[in-house]
C-alpha atoms as a PDB file:
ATOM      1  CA  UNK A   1     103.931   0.053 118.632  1.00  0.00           C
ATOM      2  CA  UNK A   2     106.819   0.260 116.206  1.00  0.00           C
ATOM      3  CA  UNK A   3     108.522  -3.183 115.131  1.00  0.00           C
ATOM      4  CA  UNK A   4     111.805  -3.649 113.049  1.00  0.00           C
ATOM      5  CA  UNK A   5     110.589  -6.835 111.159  1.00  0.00           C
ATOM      6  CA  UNK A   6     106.472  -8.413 110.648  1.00  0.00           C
ATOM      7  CA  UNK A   7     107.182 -11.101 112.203  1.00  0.00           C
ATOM      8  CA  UNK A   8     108.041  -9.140 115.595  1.00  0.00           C
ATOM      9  CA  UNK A   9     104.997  -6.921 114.696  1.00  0.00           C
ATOM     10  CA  UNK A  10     102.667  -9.583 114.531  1.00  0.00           C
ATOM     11  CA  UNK A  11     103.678 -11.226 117.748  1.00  0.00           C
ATOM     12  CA  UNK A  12     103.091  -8.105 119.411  1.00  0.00           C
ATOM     13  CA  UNK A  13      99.478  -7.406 117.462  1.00  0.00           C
ATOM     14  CA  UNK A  14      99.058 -10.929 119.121  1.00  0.00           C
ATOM     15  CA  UNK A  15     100.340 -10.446 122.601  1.00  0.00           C
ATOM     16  CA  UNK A  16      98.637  -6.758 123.159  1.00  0.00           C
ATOM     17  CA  UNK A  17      94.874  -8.547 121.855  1.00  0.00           C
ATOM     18  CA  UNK A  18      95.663 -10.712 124.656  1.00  0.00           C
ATOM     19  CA  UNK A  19      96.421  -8.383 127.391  1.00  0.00           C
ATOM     20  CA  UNK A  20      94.572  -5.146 126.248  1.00  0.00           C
ATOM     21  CA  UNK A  21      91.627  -6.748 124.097  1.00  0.00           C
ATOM     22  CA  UNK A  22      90.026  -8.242 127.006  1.00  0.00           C
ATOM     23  CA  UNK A  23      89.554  -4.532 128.672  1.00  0.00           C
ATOM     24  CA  UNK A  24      87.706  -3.250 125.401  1.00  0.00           C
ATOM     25  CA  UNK A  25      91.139  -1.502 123.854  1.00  0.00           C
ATOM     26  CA  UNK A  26      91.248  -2.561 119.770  1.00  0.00           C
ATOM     27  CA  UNK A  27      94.474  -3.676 119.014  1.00  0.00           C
ATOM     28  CA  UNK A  28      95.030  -3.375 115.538  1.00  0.00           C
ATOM     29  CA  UNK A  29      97.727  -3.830 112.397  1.00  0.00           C
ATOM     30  CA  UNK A  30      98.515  -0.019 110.811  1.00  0.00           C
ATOM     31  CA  UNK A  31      96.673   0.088 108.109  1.00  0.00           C
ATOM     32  CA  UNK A  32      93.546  -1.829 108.873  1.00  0.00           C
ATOM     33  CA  UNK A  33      90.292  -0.006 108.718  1.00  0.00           C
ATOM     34  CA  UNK A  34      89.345   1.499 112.040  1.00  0.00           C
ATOM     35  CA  UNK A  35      85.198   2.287 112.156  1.00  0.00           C
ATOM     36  CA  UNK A  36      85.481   3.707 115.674  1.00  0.00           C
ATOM     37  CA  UNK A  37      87.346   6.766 117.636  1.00  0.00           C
ATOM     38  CA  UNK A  38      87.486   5.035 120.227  1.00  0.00           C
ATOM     39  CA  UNK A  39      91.613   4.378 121.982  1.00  0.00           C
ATOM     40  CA  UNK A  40      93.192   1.627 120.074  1.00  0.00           C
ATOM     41  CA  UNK A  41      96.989   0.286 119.626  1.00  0.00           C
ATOM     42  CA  UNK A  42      98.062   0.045 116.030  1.00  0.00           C
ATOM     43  CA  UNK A  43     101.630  -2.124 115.593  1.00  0.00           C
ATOM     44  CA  UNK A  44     103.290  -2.061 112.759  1.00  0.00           C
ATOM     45  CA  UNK A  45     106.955  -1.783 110.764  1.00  0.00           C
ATOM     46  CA  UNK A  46     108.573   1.148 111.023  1.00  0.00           C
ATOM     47  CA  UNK A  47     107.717   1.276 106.972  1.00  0.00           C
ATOM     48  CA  UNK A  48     104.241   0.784 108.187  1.00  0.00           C
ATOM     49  CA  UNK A  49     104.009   3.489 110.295  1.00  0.00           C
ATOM     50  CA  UNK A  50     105.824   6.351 108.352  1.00  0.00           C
ATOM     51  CA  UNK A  51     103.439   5.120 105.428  1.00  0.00           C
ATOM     52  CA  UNK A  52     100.041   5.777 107.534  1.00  0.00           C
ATOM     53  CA  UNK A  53     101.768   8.435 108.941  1.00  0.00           C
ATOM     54  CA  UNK A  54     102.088  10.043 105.393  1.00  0.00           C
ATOM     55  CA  UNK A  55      98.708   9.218 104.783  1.00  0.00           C
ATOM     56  CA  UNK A  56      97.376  10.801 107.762  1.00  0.00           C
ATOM     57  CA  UNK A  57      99.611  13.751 107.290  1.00  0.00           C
ATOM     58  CA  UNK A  58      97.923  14.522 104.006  1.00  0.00           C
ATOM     59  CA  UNK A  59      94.007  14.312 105.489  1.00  0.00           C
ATOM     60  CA  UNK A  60      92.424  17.629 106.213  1.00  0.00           C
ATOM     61  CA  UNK A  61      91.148  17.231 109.849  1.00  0.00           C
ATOM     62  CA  UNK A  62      88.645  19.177 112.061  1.00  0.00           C
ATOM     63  CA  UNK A  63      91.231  19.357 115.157  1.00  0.00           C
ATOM     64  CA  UNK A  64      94.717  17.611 115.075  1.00  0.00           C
ATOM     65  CA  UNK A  65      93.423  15.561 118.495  1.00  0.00           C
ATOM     66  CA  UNK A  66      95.911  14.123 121.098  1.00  0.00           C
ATOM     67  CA  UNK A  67      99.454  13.152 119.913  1.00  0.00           C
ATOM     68  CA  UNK A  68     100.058   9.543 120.142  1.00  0.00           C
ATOM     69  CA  UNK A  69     103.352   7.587 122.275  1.00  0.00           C
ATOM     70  CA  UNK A  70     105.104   5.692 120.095  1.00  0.00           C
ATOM     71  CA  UNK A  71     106.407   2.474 121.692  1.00  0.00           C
ATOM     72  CA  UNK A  72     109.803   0.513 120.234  1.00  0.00           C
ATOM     73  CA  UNK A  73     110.183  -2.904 121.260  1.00  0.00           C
ATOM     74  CA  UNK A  74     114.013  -2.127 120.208  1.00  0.00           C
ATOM     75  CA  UNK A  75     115.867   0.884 120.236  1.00  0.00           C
ATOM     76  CA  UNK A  76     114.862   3.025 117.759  1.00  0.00           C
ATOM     77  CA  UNK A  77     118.032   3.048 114.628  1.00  0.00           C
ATOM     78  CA  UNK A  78     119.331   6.305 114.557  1.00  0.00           C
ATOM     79  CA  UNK A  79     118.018   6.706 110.752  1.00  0.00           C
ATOM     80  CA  UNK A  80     114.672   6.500 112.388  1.00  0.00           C
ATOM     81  CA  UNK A  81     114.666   8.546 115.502  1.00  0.00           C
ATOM     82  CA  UNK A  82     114.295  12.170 113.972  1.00  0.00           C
ATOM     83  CA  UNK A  83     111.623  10.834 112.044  1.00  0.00           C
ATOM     84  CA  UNK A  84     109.580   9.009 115.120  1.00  0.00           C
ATOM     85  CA  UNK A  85     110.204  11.862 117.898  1.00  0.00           C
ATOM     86  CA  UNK A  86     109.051  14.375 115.528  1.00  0.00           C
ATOM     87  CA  UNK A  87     105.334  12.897 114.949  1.00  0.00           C
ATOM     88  CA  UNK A  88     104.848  11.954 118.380  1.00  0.00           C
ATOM     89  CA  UNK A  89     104.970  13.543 121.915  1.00  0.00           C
ATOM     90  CA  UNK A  90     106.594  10.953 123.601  1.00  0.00           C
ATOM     91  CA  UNK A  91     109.017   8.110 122.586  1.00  0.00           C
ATOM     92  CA  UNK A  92     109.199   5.009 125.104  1.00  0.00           C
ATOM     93  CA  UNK A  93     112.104   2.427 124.081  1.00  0.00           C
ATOM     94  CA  UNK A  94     111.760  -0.817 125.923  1.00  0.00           C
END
């Protein structure tokens, strides 16, 4: 989930634990260590994101696995958008 502030970012890390924790999904901050492949939400900053992104980007991998959907709790700024549709299959802007 893709935040313009932390503060927005952490209410939603918050508010996701409470709604998809309980069902076994990890909800997590970008960047925190993940130990499992299981399905999991990461939130974060846009400056966040692009960072793992860049991160991830740069990893060799055995398969390139499912694309993610990238969800804005705002619309997405227009500096941002050819950026975020380009490293995800789908875009939802709520």
């Amino acid at each position: 989930m893709l935040a313009h502030d932390d503060r927005t970012a952490q209410s939603l890390m918050e508010t996701c634990r409470k709604v998809y924790g309980s069902g076994g999904t990890l909800v997590s901050r970008v960047g925190e260590p993940s130990f499992t492949s299981e399905r999991r939400i990461s939130v974060g900053t846009y400056r966040e994101i692009a960072a793992a992104r860049a991160r991830f980007d740069n990893q060799p991998r055995l398969s390139a696995g499912v694309l993610p959907t990238a969800v804005a709790v705002d619309p997405v700024p227009d500096s941002e958008r050819d950026s975020v549709r380009s490293r995800y299959s789908r875009l939802v802007e709520l």
